[in-house]
Protein backbone atom coordinates (compact mmCIF):
# COMPACT_ATOMS: atom_id res chain seq x y z
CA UNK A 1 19.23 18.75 15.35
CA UNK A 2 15.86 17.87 17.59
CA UNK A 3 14.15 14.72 17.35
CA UNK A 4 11.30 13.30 19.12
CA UNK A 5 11.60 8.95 19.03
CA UNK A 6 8.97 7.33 19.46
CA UNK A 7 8.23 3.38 20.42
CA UNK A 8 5.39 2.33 18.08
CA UNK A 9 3.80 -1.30 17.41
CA UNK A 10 2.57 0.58 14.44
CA UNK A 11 3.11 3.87 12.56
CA UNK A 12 2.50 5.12 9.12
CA UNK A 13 2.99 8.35 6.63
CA UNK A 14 0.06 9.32 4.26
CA UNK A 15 0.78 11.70 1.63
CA UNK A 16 -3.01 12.61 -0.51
CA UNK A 17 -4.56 9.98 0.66
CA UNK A 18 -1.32 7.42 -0.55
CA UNK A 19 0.55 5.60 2.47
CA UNK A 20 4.62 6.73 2.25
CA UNK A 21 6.00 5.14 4.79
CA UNK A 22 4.87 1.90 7.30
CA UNK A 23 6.08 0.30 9.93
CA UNK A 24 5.37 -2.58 12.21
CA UNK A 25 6.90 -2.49 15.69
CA UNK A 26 9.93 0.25 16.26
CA UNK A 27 10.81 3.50 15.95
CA UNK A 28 8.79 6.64 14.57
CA UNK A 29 11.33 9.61 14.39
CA UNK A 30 10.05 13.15 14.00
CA UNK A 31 12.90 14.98 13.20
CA UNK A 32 14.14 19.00 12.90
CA UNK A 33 17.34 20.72 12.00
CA UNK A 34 19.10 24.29 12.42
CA UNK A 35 21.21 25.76 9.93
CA UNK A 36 24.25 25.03 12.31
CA UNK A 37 23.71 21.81 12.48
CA UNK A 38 27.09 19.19 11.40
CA UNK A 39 27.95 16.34 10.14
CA UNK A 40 29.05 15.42 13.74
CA UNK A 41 25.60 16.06 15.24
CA UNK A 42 23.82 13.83 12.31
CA UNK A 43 26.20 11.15 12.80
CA UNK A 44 25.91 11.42 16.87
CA UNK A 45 22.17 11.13 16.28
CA UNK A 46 21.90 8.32 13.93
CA UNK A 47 24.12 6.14 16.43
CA UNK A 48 22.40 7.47 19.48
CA UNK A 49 19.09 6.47 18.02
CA UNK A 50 20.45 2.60 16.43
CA UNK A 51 21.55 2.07 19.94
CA UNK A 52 18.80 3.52 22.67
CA UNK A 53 18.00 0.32 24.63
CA UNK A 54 14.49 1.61 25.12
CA UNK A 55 12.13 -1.94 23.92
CA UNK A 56 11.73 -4.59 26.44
CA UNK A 57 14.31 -7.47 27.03
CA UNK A 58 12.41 -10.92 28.99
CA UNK A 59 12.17 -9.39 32.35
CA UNK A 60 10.25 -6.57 31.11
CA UNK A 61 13.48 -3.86 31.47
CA UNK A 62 14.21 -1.46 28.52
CA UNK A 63 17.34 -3.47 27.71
CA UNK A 64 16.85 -3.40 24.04
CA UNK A 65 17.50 -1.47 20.84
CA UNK A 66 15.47 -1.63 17.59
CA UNK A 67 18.17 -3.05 16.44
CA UNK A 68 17.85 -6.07 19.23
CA UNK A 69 14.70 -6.45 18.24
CA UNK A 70 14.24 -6.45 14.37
CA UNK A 71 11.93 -3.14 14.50
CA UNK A 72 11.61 -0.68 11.38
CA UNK A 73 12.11 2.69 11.55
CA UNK A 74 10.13 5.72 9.88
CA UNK A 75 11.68 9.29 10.00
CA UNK A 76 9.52 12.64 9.62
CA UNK A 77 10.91 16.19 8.58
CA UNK A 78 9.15 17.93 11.78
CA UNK A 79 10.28 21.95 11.30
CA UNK A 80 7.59 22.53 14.17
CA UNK A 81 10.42 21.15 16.69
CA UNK A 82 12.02 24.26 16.63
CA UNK A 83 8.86 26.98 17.31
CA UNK A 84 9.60 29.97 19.18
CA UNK A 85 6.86 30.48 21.22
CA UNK A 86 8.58 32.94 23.91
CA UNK A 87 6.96 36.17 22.54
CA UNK A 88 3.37 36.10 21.56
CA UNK A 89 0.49 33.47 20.51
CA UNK A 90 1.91 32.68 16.70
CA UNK A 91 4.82 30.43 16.59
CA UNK A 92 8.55 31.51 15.35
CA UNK A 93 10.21 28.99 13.09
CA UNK A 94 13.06 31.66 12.54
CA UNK A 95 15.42 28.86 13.96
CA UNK A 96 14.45 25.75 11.65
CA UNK A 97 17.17 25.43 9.07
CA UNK A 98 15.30 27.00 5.76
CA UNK A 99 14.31 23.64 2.87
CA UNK A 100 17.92 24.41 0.91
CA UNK A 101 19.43 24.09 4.15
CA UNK A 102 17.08 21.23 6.25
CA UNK A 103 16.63 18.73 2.85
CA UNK A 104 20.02 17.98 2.49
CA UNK A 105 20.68 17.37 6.42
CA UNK A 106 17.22 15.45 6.44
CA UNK A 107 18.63 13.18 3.76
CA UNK A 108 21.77 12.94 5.12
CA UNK A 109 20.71 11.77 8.69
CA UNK A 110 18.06 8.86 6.93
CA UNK A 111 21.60 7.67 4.70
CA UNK A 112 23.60 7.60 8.09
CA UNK A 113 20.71 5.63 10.13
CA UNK A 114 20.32 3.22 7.72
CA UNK A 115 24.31 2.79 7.99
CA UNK A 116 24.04 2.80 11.87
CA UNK A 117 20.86 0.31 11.51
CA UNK A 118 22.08 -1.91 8.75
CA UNK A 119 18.56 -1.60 7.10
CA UNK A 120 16.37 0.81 5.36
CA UNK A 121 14.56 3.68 7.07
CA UNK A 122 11.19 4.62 6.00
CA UNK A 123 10.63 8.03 5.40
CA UNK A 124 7.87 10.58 4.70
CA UNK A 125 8.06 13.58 2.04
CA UNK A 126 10.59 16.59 2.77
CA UNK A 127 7.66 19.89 3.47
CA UNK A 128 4.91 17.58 1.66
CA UNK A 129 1.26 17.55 3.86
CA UNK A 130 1.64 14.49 5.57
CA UNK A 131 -0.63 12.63 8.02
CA UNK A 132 0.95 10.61 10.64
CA UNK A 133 -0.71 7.49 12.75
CA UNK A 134 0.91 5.58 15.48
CA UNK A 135 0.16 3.92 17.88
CA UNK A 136 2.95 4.76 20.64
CA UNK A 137 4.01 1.56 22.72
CA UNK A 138 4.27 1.85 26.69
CA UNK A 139 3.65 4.74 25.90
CA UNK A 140 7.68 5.64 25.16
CA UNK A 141 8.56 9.18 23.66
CA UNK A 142 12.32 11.07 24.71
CA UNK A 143 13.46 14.10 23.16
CA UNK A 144 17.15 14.85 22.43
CA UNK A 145 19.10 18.03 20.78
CA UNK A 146 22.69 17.84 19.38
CA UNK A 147 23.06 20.92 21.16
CA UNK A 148 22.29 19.36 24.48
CA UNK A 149 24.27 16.27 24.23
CA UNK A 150 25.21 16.93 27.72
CA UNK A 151 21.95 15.71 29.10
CA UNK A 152 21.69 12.53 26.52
């Protein structure tokens, strides 16, 4: 699993022209998954993200988790995260988990971050055509891969 977090003061999901998903100040997840990909590595995720102390505490330090500070949360199926782009100019997606395989672990990972949050997640639409505003705070954006946990 790859997922890009994002600190937002804002962010929002629009689906034909109908808002989704909105959020005030927190977290906007964009989020891609393998075919390998566990229930260890959702469940290392979802508490990774409920805990990243990465919102200001009162001396200005990234001391803080959503969490800490009351913010929402809005998750995006992003099967971009995983482009190939070694050979060529058009993109591989060869390693994104296929929609049998990515729905289920997408849905999964939302139930288990709500858990891990203690509130609900927003969400977009599973391979709908989705338009995405934020407005990214600091700005703030880290990248993590189960498969790297290592480096996280």
């Amino acid at each position: 699993m790859r997922i890009v977090i994002q600190r937002v003061t804002q962010a929002s999901v629009e689906i034909n022209k109908q808002i989704k998903g909105k959020i005030g100040q927190g977290l906007l997840l964009l989020a891609g998954f393998t075919s390998d990909d566990t229930e260890e590595d959702l469940k290392w995720m979802a508490g990774k993200v409920a805990q990243l102390r990465i919102f200001s505490d009162d001396q200005d330090k990234m001391n803080l988790s959503v969490q800490d500070v009351n913010g929402e949360t809005l998750v995006i199926s992003q099967f971009t995260l995983y482009a190939n782009t070694k050979k060529g100019n058009r993109p591989s997606y060869i390693n994104a988990a296929p929609p049998a395989v990515a729905i289920p672990l997408y849905e999964r990972f939302v139930s288990l971050l709500e858990e891990a949050l203690g509130k609900q997640v927003q969400t977009g639409e599973f391979g709908a055509d989705m338009k995405v505003s934020l407005l990214n705070d600091g700005p703030v954006t880290i990248v993590m891969d189960t498969k790297n946990k290592d480096l996280f």
